[in-house]
N, C-alpha and C. Protein backbone atom coordinates (compact mmCIF):
# COMPACT_ATOMS: atom_id res chain seq x y z
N UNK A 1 55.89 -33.14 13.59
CA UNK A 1 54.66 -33.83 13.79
C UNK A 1 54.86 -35.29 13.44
N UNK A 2 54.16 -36.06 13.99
CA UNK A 2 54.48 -37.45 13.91
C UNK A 2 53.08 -38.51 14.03
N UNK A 3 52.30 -39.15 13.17
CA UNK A 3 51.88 -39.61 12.91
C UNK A 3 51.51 -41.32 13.77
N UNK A 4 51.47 -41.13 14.88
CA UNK A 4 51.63 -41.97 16.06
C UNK A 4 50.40 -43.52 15.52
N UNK A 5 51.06 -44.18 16.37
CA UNK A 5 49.73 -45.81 15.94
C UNK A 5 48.72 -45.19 17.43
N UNK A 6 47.33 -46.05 17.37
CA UNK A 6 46.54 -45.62 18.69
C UNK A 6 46.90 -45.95 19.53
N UNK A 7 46.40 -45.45 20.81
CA UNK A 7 47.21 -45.30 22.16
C UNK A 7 45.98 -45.30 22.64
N UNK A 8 45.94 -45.85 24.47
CA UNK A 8 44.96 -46.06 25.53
C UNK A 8 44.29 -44.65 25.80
N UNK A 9 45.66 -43.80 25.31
CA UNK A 9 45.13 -42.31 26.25
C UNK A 9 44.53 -41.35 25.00
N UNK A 10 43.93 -42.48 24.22
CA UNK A 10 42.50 -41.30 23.27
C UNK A 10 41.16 -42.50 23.46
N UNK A 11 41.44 -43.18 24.35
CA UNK A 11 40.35 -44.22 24.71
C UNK A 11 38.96 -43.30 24.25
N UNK A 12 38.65 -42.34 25.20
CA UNK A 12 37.99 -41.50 24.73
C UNK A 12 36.93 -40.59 23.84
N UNK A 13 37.80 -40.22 23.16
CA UNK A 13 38.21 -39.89 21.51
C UNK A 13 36.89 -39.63 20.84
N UNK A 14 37.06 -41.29 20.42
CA UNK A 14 35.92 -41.14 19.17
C UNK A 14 34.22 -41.42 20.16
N UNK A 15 34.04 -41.22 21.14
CA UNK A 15 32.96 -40.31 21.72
C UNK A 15 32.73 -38.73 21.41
N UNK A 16 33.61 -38.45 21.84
CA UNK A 16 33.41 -36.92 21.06
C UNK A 16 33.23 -36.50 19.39
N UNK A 17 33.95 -37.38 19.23
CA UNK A 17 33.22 -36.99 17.45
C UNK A 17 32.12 -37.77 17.01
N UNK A 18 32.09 -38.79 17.81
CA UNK A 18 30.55 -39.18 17.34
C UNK A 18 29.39 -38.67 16.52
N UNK A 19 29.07 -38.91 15.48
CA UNK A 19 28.06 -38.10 14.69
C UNK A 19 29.00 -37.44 13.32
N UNK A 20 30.06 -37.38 13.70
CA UNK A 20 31.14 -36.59 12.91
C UNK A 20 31.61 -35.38 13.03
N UNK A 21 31.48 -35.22 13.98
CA UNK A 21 32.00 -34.37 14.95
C UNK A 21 33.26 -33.58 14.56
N UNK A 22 33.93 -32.79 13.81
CA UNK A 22 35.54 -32.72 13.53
C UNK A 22 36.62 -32.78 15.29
N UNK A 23 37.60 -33.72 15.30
CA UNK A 23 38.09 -33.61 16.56
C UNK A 23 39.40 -34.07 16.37
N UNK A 24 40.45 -33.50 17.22
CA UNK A 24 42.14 -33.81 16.70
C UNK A 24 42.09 -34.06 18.38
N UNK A 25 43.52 -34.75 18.41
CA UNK A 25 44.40 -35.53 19.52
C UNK A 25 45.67 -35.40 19.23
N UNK A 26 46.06 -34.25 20.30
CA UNK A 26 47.47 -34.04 20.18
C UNK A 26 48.20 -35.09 21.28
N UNK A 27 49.47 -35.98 20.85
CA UNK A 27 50.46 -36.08 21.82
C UNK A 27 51.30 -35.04 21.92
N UNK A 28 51.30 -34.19 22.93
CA UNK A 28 52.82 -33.21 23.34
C UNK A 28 53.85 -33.89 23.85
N UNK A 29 54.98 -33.47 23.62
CA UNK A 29 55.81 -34.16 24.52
C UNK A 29 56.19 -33.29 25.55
N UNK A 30 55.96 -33.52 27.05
CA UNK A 30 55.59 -33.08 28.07
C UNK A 30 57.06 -33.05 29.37
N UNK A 31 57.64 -34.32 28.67
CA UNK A 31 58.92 -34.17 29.74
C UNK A 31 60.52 -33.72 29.20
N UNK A 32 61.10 -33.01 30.31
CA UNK A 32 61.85 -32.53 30.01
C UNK A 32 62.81 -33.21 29.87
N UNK A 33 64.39 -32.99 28.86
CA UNK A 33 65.53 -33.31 28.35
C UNK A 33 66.11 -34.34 29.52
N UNK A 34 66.27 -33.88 30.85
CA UNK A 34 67.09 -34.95 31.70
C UNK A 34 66.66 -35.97 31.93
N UNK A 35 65.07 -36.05 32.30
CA UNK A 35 64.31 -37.23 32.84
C UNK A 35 64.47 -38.66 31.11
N UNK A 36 64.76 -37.75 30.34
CA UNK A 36 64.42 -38.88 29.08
C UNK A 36 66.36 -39.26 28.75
N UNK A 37 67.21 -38.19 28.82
CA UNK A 37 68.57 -38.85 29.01
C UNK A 37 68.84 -39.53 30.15
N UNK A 38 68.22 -39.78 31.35
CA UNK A 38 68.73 -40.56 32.04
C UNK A 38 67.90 -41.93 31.87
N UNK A 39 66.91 -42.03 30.97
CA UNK A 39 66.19 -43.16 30.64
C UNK A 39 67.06 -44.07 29.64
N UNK A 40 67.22 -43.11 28.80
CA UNK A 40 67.95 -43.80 27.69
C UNK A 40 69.44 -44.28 27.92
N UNK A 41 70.13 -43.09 29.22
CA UNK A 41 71.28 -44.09 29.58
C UNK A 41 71.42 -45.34 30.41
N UNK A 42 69.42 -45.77 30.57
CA UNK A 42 69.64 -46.87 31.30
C UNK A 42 69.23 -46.57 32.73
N UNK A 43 68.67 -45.19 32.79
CA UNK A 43 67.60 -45.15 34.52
C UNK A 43 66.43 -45.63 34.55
N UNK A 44 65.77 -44.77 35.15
CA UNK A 44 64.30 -45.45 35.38
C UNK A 44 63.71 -44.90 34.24
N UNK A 45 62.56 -45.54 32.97
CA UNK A 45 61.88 -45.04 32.45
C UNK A 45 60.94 -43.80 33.00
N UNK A 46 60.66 -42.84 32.01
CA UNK A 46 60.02 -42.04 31.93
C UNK A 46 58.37 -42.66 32.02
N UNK A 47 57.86 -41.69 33.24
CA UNK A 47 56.42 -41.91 33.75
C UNK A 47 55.48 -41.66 32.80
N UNK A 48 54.29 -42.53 32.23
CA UNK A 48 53.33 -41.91 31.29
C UNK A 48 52.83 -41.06 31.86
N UNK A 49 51.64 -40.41 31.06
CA UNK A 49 50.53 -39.71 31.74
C UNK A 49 49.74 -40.26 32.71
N UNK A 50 49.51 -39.36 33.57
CA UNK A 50 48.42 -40.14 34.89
C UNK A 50 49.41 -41.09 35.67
N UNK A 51 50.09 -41.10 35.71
CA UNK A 51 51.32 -42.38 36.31
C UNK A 51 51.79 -41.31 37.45
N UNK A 52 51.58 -42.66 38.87
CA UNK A 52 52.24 -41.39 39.83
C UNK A 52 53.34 -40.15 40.09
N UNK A 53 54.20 -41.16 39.09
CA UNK A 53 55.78 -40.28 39.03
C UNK A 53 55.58 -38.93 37.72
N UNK A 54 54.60 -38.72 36.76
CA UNK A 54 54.25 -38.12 35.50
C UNK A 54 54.66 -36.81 36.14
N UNK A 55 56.12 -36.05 36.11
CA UNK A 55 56.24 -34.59 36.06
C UNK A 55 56.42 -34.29 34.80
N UNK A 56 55.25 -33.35 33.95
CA UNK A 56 55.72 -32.48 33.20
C UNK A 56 56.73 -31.25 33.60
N UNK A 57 57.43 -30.88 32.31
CA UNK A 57 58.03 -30.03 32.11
C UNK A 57 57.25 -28.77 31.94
N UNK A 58 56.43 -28.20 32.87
CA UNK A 58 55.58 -27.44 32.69
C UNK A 58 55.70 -26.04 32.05
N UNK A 59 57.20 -25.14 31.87
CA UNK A 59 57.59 -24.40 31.24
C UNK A 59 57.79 -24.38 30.13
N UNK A 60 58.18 -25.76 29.70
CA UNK A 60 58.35 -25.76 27.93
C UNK A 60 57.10 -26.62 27.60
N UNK A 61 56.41 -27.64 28.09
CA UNK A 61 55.37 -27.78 27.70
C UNK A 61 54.19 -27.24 27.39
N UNK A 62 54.05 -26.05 28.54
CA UNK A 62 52.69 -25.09 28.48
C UNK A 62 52.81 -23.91 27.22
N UNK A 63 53.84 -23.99 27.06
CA UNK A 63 54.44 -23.32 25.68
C UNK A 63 54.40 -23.53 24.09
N UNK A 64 54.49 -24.98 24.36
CA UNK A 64 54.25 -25.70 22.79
C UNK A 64 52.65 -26.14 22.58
N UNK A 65 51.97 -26.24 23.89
CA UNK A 65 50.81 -26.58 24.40
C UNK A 65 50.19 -25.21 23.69
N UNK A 66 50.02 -24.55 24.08
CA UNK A 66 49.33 -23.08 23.49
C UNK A 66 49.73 -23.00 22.12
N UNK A 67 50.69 -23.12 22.10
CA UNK A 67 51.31 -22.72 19.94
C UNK A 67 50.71 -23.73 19.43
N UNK A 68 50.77 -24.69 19.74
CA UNK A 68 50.29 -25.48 18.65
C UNK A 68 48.60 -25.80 18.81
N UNK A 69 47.90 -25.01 19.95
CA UNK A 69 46.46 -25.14 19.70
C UNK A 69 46.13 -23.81 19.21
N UNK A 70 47.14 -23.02 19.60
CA UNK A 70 46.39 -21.67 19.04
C UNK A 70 46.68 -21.49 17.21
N UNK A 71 47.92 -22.39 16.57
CA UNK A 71 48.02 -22.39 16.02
C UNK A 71 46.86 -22.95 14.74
N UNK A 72 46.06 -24.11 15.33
CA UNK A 72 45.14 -24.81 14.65
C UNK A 72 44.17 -23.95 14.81
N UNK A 73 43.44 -23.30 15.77
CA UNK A 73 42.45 -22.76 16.13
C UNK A 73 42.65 -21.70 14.36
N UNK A 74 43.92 -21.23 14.51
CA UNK A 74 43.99 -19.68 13.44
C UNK A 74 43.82 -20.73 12.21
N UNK A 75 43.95 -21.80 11.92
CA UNK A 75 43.77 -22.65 10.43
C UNK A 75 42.53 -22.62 10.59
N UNK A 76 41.72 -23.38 11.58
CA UNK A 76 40.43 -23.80 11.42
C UNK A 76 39.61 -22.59 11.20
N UNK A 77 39.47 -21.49 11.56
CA UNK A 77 38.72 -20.33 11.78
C UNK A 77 39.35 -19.75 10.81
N UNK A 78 40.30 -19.67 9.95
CA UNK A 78 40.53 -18.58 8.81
C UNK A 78 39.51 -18.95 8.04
N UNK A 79 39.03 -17.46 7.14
CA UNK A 79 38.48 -17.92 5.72
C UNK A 79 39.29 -18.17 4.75
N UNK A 80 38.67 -18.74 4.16
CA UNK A 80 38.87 -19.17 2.49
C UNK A 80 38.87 -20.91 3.16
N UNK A 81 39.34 -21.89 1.97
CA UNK A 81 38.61 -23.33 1.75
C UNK A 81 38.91 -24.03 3.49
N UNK A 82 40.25 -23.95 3.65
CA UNK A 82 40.26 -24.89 4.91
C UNK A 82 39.82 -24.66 5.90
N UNK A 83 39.47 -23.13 6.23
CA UNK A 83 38.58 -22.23 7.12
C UNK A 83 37.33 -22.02 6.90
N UNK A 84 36.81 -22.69 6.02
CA UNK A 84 35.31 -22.16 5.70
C UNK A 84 34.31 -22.92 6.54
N UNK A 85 33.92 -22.07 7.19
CA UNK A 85 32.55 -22.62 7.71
C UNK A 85 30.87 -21.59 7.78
N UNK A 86 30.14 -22.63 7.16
CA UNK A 86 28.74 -22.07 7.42
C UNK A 86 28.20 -21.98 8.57
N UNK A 87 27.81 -20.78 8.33
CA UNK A 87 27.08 -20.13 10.07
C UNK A 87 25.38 -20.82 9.70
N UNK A 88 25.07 -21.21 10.65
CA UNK A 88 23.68 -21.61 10.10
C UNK A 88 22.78 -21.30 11.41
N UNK A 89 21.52 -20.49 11.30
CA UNK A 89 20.69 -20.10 11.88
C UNK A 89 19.58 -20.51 12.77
């Protein structure tokens, strides 16, 4: 996990938590091993998101994509302190 500075692509964001809302912003990293070694040996940079050329690695991404939301989902929703939430009527 990595602790990133802000970025354009949570422009967003703090609309949704508005009010105080609890809300996380994951960066995944989305492209696969060749497209980023042939960057670094000096090809064409790697496409952001939304950028015409943007192929995810959709096999290993949709993979870490699910673990690591399903993973938070099981923190946020456990009981005891970091899971606790009041049901209110």
């Amino acid at each position: 996990m990595l602790d990133l500075a802000g970025s354009a692509a949570t422009e967003g964001l703090p609309h949704f938590a508005a009010g105080g809302a609890p809300a996380a912003y994951w960066m995944l990293g989305t492209t696969g091993a060749g497209p980023w070694r042939a960057a670094r040996a000096g090809g064409e940079p790697v496409p952001p998101n939304h950028a015409p050329g943007f192929a995810p690695d959709v096999r290993a991404a949709l993979r870490v994509g699910i673990t690591a939301l399903a993973a938070a989902a099981r923190q946020a929703l456990a009981p005891g302190p970091a899971g606790d939430r009041e049901a209110t009527s």
